[in-house]
C-alpha atoms as a PDB file:
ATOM      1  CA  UNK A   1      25.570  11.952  31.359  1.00  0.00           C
ATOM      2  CA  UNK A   2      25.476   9.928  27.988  1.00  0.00           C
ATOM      3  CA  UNK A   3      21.603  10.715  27.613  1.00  0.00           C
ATOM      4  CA  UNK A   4      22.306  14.564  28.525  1.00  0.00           C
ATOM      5  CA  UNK A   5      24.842  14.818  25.859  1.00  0.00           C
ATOM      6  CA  UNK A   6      22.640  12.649  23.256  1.00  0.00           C
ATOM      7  CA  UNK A   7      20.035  15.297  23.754  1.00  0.00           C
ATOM      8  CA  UNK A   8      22.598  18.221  23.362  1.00  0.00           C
ATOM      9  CA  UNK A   9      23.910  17.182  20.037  1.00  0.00           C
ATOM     10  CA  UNK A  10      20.228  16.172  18.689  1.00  0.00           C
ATOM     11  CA  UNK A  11      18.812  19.890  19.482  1.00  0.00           C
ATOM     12  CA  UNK A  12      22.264  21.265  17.859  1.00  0.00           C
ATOM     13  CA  UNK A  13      22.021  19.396  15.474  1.00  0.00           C
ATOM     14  CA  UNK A  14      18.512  19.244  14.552  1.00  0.00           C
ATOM     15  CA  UNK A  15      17.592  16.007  13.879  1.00  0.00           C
ATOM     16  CA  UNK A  16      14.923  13.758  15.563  1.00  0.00           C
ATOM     17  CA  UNK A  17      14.905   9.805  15.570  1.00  0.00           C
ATOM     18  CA  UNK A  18      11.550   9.038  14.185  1.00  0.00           C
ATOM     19  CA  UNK A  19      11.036   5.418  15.456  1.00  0.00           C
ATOM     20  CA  UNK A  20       8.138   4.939  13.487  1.00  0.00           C
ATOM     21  CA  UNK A  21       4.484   5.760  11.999  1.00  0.00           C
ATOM     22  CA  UNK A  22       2.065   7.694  13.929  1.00  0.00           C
ATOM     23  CA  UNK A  23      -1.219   7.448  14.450  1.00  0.00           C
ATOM     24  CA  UNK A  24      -2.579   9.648  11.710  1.00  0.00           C
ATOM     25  CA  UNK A  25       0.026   7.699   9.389  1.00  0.00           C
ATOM     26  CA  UNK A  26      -1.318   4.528  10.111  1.00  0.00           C
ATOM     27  CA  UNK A  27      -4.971   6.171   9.598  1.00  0.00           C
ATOM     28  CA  UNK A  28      -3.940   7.969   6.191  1.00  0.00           C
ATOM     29  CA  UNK A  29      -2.504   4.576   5.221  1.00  0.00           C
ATOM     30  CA  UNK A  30      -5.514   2.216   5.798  1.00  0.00           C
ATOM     31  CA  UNK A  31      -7.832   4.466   3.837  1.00  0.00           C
ATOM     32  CA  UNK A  32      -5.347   4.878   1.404  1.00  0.00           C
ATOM     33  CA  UNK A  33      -5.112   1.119   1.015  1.00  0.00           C
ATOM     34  CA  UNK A  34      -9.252   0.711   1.252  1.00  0.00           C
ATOM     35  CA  UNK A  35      -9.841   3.179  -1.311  1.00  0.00           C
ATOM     36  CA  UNK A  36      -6.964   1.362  -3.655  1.00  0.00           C
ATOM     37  CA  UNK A  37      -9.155  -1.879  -3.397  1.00  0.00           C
ATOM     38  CA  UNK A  38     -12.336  -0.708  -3.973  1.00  0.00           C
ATOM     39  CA  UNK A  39     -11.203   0.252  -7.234  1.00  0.00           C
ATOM     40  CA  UNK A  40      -9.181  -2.298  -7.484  1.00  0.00           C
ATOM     41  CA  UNK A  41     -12.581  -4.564  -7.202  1.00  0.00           C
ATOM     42  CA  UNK A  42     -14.279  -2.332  -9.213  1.00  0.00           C
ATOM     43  CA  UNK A  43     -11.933  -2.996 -12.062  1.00  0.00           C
ATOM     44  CA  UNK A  44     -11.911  -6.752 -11.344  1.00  0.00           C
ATOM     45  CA  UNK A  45     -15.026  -6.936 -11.690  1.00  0.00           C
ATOM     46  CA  UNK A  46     -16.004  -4.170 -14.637  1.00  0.00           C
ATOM     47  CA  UNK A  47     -17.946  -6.536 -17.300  1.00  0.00           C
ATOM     48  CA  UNK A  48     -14.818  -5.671 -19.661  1.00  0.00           C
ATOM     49  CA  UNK A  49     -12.333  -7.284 -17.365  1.00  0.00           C
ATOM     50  CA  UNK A  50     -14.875 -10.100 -17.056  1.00  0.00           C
ATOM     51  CA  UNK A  51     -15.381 -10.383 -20.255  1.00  0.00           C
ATOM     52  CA  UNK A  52     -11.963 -10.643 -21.108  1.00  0.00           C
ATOM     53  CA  UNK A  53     -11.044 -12.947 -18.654  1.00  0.00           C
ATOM     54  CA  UNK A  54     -13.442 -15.507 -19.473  1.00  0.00           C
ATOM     55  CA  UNK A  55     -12.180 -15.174 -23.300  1.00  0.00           C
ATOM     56  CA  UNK A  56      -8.977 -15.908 -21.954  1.00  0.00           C
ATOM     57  CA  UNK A  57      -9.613 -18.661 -20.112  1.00  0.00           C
ATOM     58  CA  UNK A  58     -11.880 -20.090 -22.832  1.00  0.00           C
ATOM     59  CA  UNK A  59      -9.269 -20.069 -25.745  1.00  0.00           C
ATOM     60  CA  UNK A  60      -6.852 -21.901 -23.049  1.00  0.00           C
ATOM     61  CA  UNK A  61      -9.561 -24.640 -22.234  1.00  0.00           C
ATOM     62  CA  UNK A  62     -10.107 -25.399 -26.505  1.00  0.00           C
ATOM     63  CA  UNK A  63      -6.062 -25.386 -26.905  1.00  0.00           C
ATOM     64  CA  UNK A  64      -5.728 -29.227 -28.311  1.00  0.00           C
ATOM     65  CA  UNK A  65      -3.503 -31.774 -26.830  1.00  0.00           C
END
């Protein structure tokens, strides 16, 4: 009788428990996460990032003691 009732009140009241991510969620979400870190690598590895790391880590390496 509880599970009847549940179901009542949810169609009254319009609301659905979503228990989690679908299928085409988890899709959208793994391309959206692939295409984030192929230009995140792009950027990484842009010769202006590059560049710019390896002046950074040079001026720390000729820092005197």
């Amino acid at each position: 009788m509880k599970i009847i009732w549940f179901r009542v009140r949810t169609a009254l009241s319009g609301r659905r428990s979503d228990a989690g991510m679908s299928t085409s969620e988890y899709a959208m979400g793994t391309i959206a996460a692939c295409a984030f870190a192929a230009v995140l690598y792009k950027v990484v590895t842009s010769e202006v990032v590059s560049t710019a790391l390896q002046s950074t880590i040079g001026k720390a390496l000729d820092v005197p003691f």
